[in-house]
PDB file of N, CA and C in Angstrom:
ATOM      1  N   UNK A   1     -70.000  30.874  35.355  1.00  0.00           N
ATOM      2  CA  UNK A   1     -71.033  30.120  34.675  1.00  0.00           C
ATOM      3  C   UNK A   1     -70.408  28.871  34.042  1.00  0.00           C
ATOM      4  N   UNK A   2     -70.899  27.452  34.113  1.00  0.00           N
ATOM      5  CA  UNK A   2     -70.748  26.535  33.655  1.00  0.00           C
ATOM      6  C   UNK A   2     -70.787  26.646  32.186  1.00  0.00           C
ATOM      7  N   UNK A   3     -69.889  25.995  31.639  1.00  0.00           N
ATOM      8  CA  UNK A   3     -70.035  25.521  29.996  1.00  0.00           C
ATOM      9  C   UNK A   3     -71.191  24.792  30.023  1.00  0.00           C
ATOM     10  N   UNK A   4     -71.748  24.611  28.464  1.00  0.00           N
ATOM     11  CA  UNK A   4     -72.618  23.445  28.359  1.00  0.00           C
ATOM     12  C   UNK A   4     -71.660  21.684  28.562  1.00  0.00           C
ATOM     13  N   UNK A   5     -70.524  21.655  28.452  1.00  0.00           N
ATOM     14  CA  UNK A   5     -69.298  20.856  27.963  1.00  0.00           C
ATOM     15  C   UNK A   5     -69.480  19.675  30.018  1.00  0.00           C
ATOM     16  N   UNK A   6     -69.469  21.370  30.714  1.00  0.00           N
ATOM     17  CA  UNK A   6     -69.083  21.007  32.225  1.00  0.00           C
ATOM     18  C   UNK A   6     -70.107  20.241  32.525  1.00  0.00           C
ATOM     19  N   UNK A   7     -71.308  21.456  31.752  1.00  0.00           N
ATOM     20  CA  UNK A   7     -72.746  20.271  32.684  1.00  0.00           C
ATOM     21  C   UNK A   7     -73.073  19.113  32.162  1.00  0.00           C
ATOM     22  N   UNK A   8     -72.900  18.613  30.800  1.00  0.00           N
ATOM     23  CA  UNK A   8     -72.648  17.172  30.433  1.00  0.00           C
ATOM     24  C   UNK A   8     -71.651  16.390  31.528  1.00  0.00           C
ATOM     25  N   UNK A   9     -70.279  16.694  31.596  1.00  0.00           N
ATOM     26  CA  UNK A   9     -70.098  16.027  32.445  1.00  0.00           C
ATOM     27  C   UNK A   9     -70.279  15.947  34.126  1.00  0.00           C
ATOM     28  N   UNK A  10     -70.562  16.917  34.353  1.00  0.00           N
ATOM     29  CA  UNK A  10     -71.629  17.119  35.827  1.00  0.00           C
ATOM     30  C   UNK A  10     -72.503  15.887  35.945  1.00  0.00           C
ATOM     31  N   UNK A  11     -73.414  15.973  35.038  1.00  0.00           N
ATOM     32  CA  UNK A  11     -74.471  14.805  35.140  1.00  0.00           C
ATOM     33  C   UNK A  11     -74.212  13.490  34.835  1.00  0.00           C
ATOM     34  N   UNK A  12     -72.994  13.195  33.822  1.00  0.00           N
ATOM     35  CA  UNK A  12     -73.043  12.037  33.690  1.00  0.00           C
ATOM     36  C   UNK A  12     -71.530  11.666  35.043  1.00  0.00           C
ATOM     37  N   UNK A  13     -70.929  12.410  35.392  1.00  0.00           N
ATOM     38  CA  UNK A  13     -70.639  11.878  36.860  1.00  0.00           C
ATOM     39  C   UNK A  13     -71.746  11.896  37.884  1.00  0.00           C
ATOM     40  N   UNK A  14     -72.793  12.648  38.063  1.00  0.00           N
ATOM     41  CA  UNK A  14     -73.848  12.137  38.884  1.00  0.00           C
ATOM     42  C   UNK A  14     -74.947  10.902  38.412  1.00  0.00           C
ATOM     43  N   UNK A  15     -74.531  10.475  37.502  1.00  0.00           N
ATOM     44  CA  UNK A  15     -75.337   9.071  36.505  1.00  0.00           C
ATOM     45  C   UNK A  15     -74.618   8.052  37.610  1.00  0.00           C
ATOM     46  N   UNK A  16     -73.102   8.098  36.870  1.00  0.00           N
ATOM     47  CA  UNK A  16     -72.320   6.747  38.093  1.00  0.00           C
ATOM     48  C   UNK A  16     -72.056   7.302  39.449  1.00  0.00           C
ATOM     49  N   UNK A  17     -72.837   7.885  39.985  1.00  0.00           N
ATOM     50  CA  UNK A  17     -72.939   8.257  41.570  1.00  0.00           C
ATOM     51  C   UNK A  17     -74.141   7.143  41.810  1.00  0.00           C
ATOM     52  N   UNK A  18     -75.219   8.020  41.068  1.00  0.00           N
ATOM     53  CA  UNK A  18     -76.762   7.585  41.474  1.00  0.00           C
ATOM     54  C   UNK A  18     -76.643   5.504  41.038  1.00  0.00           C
ATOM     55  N   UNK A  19     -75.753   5.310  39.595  1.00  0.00           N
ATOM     56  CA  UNK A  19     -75.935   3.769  39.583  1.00  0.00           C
ATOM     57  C   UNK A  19     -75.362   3.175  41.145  1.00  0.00           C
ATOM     58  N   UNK A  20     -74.262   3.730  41.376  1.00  0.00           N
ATOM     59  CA  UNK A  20     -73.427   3.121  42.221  1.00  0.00           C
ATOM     60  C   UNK A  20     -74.021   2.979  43.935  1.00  0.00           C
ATOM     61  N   UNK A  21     -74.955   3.872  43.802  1.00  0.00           N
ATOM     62  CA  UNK A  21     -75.826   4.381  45.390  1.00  0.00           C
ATOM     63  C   UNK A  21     -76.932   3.023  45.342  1.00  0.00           C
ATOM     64  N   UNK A  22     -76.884   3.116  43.931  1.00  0.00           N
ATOM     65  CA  UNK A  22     -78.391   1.981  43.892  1.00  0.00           C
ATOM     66  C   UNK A  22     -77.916   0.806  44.224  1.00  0.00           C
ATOM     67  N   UNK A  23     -76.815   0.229  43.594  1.00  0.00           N
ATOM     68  CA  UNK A  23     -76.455  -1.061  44.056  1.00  0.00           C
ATOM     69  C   UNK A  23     -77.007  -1.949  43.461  1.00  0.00           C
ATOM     70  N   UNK A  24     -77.089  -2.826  43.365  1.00  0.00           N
ATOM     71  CA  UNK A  24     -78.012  -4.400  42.905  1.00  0.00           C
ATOM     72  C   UNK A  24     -79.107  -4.573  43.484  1.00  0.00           C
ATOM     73  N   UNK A  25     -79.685  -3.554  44.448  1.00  0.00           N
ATOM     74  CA  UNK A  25     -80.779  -4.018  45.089  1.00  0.00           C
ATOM     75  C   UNK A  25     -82.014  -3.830  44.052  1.00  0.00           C
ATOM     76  N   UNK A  26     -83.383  -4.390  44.474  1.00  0.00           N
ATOM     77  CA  UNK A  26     -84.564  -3.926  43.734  1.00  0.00           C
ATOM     78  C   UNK A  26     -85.024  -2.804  44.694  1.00  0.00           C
ATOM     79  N   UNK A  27     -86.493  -2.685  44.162  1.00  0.00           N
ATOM     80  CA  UNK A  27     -86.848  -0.902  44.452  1.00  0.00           C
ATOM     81  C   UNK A  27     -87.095  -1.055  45.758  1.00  0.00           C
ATOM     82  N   UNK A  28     -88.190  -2.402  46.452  1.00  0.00           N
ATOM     83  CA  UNK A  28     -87.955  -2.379  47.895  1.00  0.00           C
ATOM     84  C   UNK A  28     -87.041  -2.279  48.941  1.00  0.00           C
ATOM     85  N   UNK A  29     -85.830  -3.251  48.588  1.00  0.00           N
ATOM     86  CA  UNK A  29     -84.602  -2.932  49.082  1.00  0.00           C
ATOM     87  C   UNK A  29     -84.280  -1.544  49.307  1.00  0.00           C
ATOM     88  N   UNK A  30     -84.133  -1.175  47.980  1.00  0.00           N
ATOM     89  CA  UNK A  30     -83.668   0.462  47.799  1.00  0.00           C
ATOM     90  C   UNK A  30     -84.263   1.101  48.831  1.00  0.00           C
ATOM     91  N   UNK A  31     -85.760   1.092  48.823  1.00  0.00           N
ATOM     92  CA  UNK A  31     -86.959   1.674  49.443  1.00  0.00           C
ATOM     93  C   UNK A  31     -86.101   1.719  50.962  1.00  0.00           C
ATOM     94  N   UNK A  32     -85.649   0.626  51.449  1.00  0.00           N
ATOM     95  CA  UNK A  32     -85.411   0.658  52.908  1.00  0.00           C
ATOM     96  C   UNK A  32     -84.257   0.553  53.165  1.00  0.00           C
ATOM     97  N   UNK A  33     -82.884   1.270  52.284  1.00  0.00           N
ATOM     98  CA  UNK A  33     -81.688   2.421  52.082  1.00  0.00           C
ATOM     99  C   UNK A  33     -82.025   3.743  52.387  1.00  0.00           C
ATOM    100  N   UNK A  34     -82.112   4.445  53.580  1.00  0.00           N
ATOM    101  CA  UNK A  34     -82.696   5.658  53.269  1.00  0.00           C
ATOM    102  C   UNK A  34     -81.347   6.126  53.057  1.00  0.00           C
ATOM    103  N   UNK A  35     -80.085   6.400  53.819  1.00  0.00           N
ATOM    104  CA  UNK A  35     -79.075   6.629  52.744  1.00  0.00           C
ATOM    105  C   UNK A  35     -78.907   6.858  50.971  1.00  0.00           C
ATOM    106  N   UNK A  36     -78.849   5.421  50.980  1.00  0.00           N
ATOM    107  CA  UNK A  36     -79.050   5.675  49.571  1.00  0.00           C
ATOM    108  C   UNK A  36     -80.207   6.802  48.943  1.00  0.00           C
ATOM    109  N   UNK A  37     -80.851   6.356  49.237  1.00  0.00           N
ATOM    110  CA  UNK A  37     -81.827   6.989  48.423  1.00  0.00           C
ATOM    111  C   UNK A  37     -82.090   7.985  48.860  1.00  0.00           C
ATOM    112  N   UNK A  38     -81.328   8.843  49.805  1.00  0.00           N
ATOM    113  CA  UNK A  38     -81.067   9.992  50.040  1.00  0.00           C
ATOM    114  C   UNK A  38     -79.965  10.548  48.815  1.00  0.00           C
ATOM    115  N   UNK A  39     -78.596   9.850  48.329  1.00  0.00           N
ATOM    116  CA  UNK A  39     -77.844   9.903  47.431  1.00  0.00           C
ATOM    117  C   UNK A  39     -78.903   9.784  46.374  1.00  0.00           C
ATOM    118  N   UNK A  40     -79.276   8.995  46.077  1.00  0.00           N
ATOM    119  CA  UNK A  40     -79.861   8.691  44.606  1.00  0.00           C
ATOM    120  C   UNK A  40     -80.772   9.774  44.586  1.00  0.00           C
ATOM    121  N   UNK A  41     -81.763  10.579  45.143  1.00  0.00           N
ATOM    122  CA  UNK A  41     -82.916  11.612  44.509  1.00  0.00           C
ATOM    123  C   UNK A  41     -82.013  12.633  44.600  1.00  0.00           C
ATOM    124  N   UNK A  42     -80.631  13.169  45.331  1.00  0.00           N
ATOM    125  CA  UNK A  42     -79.913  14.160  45.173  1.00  0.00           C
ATOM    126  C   UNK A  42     -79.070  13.854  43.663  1.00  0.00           C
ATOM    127  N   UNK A  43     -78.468  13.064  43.532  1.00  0.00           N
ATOM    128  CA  UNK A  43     -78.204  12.759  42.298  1.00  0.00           C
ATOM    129  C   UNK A  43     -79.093  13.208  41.183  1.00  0.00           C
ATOM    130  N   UNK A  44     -80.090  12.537  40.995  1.00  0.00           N
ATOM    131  CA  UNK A  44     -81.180  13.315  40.231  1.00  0.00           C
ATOM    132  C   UNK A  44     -81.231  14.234  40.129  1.00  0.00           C
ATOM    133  N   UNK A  45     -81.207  14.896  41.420  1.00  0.00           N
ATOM    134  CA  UNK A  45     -81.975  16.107  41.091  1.00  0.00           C
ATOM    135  C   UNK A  45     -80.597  17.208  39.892  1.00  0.00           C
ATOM    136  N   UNK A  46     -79.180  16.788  40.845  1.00  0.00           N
ATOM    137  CA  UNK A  46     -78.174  17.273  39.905  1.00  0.00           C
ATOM    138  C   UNK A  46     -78.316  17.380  38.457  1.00  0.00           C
ATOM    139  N   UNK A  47     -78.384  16.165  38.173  1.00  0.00           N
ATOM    140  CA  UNK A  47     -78.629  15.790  36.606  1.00  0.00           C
ATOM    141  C   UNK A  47     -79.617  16.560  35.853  1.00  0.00           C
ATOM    142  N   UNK A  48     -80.536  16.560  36.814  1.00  0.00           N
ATOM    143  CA  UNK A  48     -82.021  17.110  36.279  1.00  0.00           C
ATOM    144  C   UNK A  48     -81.502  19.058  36.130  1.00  0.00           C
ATOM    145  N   UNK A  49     -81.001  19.469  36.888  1.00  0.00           N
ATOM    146  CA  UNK A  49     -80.545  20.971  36.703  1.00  0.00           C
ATOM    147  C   UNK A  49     -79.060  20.715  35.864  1.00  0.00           C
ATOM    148  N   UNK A  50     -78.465  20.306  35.768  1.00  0.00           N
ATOM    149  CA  UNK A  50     -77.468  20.514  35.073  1.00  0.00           C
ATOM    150  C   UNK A  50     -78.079  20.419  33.314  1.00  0.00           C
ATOM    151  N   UNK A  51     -78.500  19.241  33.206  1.00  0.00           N
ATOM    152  CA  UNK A  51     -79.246  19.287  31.583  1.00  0.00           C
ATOM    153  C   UNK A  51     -80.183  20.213  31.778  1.00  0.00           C
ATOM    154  N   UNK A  52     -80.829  20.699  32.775  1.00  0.00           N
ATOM    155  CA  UNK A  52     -81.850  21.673  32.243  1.00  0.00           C
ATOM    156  C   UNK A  52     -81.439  23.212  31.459  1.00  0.00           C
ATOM    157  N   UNK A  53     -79.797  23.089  32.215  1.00  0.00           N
ATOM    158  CA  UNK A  53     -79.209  24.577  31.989  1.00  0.00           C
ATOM    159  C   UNK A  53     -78.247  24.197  30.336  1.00  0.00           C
ATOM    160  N   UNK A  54     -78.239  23.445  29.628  1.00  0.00           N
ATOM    161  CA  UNK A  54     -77.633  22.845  29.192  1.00  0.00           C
ATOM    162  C   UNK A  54     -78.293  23.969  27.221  1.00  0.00           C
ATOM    163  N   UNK A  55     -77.882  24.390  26.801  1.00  0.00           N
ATOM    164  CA  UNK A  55     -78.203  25.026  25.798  1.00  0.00           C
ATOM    165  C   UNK A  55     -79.179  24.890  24.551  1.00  0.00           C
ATOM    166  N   UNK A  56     -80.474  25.550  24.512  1.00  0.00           N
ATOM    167  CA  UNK A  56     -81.053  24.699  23.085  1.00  0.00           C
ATOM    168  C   UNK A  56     -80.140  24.526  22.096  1.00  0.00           C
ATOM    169  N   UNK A  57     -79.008  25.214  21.745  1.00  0.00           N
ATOM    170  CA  UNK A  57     -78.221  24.369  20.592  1.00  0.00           C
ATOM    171  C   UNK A  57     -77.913  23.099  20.674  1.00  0.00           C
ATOM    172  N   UNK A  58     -77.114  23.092  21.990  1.00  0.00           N
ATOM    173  CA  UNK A  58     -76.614  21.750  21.809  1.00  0.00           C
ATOM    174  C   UNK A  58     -77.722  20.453  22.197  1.00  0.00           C
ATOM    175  N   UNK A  59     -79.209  21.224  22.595  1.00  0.00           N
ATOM    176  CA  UNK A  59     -80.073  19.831  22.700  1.00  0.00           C
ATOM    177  C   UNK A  59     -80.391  19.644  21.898  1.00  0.00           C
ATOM    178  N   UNK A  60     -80.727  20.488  20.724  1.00  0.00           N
ATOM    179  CA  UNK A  60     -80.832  20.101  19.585  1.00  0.00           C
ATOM    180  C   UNK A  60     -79.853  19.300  18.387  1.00  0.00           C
ATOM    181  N   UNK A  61     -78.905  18.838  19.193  1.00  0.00           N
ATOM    182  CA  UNK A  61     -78.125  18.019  18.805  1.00  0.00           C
ATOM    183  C   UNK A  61     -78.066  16.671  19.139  1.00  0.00           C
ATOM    184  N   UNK A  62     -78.983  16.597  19.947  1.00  0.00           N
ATOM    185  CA  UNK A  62     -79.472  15.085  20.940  1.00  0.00           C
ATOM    186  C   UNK A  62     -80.500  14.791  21.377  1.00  0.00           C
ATOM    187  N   UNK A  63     -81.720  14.907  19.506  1.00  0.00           N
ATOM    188  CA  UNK A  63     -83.301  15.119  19.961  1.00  0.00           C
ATOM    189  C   UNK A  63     -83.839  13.985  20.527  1.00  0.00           C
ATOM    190  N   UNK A  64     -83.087  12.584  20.824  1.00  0.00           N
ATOM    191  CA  UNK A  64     -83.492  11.640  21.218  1.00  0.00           C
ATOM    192  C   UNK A  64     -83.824  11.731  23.093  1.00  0.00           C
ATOM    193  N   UNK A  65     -82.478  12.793  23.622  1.00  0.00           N
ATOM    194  CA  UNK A  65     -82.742  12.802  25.012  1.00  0.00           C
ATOM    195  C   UNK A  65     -83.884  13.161  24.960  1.00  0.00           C
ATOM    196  N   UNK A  66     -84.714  13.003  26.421  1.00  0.00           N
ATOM    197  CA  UNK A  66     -85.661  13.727  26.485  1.00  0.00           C
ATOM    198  C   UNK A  66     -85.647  14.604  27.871  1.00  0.00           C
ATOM    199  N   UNK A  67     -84.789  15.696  27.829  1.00  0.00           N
ATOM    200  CA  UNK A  67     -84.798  16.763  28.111  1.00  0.00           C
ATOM    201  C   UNK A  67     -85.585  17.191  28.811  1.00  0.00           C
ATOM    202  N   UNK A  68     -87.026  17.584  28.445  1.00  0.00           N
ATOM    203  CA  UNK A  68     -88.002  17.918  29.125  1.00  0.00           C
ATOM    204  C   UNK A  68     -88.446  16.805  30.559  1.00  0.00           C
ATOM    205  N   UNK A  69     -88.391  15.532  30.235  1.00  0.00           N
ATOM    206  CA  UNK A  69     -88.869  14.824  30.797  1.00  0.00           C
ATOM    207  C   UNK A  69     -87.520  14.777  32.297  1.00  0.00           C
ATOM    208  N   UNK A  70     -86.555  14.910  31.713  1.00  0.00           N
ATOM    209  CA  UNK A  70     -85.553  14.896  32.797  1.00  0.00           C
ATOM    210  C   UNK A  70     -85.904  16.274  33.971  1.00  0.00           C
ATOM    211  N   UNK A  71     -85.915  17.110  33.692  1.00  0.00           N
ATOM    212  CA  UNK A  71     -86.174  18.294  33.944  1.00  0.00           C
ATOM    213  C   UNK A  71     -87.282  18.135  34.868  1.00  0.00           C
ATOM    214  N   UNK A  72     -88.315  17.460  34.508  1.00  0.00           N
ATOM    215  CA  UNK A  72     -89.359  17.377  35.045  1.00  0.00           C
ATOM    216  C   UNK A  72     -89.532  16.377  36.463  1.00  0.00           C
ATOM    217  N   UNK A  73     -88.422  15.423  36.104  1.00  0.00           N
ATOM    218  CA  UNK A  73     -88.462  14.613  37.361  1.00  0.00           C
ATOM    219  C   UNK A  73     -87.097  15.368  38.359  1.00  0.00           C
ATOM    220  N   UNK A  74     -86.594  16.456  37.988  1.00  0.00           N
ATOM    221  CA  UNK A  74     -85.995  17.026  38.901  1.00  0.00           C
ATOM    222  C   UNK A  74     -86.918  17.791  39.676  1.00  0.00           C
ATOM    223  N   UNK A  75     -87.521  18.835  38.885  1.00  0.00           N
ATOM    224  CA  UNK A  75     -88.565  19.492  39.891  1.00  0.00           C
ATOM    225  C   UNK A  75     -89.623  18.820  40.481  1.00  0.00           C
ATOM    226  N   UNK A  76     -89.844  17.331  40.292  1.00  0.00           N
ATOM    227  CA  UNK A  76     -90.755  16.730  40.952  1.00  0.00           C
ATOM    228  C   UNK A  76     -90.177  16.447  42.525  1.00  0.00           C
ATOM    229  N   UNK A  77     -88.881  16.152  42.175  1.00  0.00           N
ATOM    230  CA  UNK A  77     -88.444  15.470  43.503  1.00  0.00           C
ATOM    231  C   UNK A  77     -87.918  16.676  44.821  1.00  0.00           C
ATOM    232  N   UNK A  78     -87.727  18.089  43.970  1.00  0.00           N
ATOM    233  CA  UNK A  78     -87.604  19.253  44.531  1.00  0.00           C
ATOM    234  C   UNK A  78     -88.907  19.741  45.097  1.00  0.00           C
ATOM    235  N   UNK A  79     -89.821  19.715  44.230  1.00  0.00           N
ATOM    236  CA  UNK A  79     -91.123  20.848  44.589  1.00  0.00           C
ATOM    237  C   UNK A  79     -92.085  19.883  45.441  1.00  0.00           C
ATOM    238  N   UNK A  80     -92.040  18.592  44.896  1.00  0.00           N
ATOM    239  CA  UNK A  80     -92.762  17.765  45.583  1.00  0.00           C
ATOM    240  C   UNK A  80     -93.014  16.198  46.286  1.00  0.00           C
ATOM    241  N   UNK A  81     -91.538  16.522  46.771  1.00  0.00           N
ATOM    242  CA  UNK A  81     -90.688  15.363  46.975  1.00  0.00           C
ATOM    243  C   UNK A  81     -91.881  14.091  47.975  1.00  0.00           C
ATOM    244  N   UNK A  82     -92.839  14.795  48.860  1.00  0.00           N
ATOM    245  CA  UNK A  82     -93.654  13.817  49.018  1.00  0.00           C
ATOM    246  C   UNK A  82     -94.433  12.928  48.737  1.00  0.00           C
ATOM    247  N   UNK A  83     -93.792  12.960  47.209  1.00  0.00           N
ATOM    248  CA  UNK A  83     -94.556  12.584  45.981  1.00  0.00           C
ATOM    249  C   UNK A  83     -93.717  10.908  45.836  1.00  0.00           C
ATOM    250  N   UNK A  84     -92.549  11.271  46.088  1.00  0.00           N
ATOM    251  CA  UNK A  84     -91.201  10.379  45.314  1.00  0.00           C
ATOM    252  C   UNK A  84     -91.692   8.777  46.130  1.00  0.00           C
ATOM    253  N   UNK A  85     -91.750   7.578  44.821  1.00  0.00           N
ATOM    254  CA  UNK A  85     -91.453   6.556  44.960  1.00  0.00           C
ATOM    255  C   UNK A  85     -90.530   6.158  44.656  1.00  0.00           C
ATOM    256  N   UNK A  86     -89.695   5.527  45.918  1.00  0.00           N
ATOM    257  CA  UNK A  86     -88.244   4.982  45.673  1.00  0.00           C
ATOM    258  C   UNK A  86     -88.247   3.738  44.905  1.00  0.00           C
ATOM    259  N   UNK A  87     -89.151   2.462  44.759  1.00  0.00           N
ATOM    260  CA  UNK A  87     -89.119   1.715  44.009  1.00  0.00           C
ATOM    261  C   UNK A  87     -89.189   2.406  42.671  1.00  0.00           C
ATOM    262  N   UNK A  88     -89.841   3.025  41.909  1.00  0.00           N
ATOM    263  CA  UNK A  88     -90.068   3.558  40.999  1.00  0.00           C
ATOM    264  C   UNK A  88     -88.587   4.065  40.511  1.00  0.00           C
ATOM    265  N   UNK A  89     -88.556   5.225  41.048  1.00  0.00           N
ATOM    266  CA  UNK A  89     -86.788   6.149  41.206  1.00  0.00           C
ATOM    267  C   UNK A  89     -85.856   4.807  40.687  1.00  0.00           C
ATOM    268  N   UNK A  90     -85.796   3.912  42.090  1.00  0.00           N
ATOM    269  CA  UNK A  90     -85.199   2.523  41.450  1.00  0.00           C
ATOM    270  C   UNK A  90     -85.163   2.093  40.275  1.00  0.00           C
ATOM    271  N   UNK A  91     -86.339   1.485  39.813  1.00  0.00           N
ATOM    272  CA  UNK A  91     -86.425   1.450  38.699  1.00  0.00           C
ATOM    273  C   UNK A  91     -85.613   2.242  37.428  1.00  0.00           C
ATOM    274  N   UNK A  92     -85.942   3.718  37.353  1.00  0.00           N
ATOM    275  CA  UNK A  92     -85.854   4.499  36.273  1.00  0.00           C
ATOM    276  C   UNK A  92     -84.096   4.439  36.893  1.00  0.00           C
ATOM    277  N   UNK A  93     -83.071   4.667  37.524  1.00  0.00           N
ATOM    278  CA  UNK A  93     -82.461   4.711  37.776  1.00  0.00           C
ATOM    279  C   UNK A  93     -81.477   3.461  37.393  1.00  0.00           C
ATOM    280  N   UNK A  94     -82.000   2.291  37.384  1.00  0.00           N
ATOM    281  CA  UNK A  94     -81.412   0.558  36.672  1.00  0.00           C
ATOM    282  C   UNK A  94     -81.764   0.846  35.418  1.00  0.00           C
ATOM    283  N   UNK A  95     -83.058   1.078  34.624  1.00  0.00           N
ATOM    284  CA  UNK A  95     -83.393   1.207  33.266  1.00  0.00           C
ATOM    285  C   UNK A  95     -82.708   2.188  32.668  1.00  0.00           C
ATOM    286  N   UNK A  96     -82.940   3.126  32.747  1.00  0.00           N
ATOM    287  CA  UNK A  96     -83.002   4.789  32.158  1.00  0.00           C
ATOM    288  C   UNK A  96     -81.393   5.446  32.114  1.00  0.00           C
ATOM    289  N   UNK A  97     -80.655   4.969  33.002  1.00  0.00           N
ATOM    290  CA  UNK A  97     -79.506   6.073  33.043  1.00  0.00           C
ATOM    291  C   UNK A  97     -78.333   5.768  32.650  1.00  0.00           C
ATOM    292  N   UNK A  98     -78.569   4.175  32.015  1.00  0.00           N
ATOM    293  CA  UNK A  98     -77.852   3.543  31.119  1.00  0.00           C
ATOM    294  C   UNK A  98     -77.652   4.275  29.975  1.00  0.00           C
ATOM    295  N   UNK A  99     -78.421   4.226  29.445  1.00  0.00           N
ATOM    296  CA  UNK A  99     -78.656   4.951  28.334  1.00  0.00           C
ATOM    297  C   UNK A  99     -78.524   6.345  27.996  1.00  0.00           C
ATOM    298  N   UNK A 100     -79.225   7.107  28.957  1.00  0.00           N
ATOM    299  CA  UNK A 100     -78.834   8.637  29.116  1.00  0.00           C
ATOM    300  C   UNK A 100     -77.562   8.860  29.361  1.00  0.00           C
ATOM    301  N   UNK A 101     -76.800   7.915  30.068  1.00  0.00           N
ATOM    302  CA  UNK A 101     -74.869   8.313  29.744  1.00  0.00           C
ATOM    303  C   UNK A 101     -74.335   8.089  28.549  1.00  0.00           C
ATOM    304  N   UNK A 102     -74.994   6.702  27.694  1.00  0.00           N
ATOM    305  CA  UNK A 102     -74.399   6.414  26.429  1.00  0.00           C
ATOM    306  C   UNK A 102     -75.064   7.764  25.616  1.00  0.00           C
ATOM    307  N   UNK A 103     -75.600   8.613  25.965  1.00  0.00           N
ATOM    308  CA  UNK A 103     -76.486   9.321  24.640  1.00  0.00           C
ATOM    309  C   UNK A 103     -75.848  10.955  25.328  1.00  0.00           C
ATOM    310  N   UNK A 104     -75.171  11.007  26.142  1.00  0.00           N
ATOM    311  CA  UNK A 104     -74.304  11.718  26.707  1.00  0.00           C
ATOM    312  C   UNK A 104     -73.196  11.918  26.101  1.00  0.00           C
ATOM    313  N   UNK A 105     -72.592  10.552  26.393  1.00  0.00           N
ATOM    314  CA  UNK A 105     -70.972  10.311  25.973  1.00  0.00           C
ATOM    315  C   UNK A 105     -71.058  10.910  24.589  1.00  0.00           C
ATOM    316  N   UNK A 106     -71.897  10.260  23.670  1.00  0.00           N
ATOM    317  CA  UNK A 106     -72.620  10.534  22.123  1.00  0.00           C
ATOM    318  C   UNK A 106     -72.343  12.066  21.939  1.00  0.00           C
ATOM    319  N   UNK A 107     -72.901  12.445  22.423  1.00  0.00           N
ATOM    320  CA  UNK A 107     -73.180  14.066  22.531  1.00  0.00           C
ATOM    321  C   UNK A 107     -71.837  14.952  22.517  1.00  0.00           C
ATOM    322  N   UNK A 108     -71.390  14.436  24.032  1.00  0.00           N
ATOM    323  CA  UNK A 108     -70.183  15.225  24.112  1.00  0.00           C
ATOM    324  C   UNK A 108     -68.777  15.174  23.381  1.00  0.00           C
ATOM    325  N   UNK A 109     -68.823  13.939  22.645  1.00  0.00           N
ATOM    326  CA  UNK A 109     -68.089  13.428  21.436  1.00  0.00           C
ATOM    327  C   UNK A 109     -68.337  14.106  20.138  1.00  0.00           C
ATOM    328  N   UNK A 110     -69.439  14.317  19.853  1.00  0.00           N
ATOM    329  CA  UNK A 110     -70.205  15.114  18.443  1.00  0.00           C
ATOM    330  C   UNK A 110     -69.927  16.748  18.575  1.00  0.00           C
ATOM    331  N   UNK A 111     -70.111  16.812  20.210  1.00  0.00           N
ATOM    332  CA  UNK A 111     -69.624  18.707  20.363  1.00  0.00           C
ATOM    333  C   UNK A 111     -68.367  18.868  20.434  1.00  0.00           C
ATOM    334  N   UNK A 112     -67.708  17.811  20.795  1.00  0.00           N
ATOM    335  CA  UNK A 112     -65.546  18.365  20.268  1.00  0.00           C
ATOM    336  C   UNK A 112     -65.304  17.995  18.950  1.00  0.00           C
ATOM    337  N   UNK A 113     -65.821  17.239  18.390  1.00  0.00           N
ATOM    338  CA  UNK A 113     -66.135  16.868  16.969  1.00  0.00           C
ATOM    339  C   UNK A 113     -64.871  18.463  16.192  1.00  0.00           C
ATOM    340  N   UNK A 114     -63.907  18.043  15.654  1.00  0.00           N
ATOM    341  CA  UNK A 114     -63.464  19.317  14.856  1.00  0.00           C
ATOM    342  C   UNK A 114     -64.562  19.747  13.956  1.00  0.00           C
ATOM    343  N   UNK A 115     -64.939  18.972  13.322  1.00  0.00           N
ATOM    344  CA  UNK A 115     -65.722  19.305  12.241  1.00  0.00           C
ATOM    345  C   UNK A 115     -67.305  19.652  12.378  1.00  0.00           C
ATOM    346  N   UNK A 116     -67.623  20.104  13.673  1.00  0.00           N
ATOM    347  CA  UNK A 116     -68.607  20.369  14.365  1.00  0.00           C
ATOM    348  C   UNK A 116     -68.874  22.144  14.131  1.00  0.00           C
TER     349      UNK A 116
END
C-alpha cells in the first residue's frame, strides 16, 4: 500500500508529465495530438486516483485543494470518457495544475514539517 507521502508525489510527477504532453499548443491543437492527449487524460486520470486515495487527515490539511472535484474529473474520463473535451482538458491542464503542484509541494512540506 502506498503512503499518503508516495501518492503526493505520484501525482505531482504525473502534473509535469501531463504539462509536458500538452506542450504550448492551444486546446485545438491539442485536440488533434491524439498521442498526447492520449498521455494527458491518462495522466489525469493518475492524479485523480492517487489524491483520491490520499487520507482525510492529511486533506484536511489542504482545504483549499479541491479534492472532490479532482476525483471527479478522474472518474469522468474513466466511466465516461465519451464525454472528454480535449480543448477543455487543455485548458484545465495550462490553468489548473499549476497550482495544484504549488499547493502540493505546500502540503508535502507541512507533512515532514518536524513540528507537524
Amino acid at each position: 500500500m502506498r503512503s499518503d507521502r508516495e501518492r503526493l508525489d505520484d501525482a505531482r510527477a504525473f502534473i509535469r508529465h501531463a504539462r509536458a504532453h500538452l506542450g504550448a499548443v492551444d486546446g485545438q491543437a491539442f485536440a488533434g495530438r491524439p498521442e498526447a492527449a492520449h498521455a494527458v487524460t491518462y495522466a489525469l486520470v493518475v492524479i485523480g486516483e492517487a489524491l483520491g486515495q490520499v487520507s482525510p487527515d492529511i486533506k484536511s490539511l489542504a482545504p483549499t485543494v479541491p479534492w472532490r472535484a479532482i476525483k471527479d474529473v478522474r472518474n469522468r474520463l474513466v466511466h465516461a470518457y465519451w464525454t472528454i473535451d480535449l480543448p477543455i482538458i487543455a485548458g484545465m491542464v495550462a490553468q489548473e495544475l499549476d497550482p495544484l503542484d504549488e499547493a502540493l509541494g505546500d502540503l508535502t512540506r507541512r507533512i515532514e514539517a518536524p513540528d507537524r
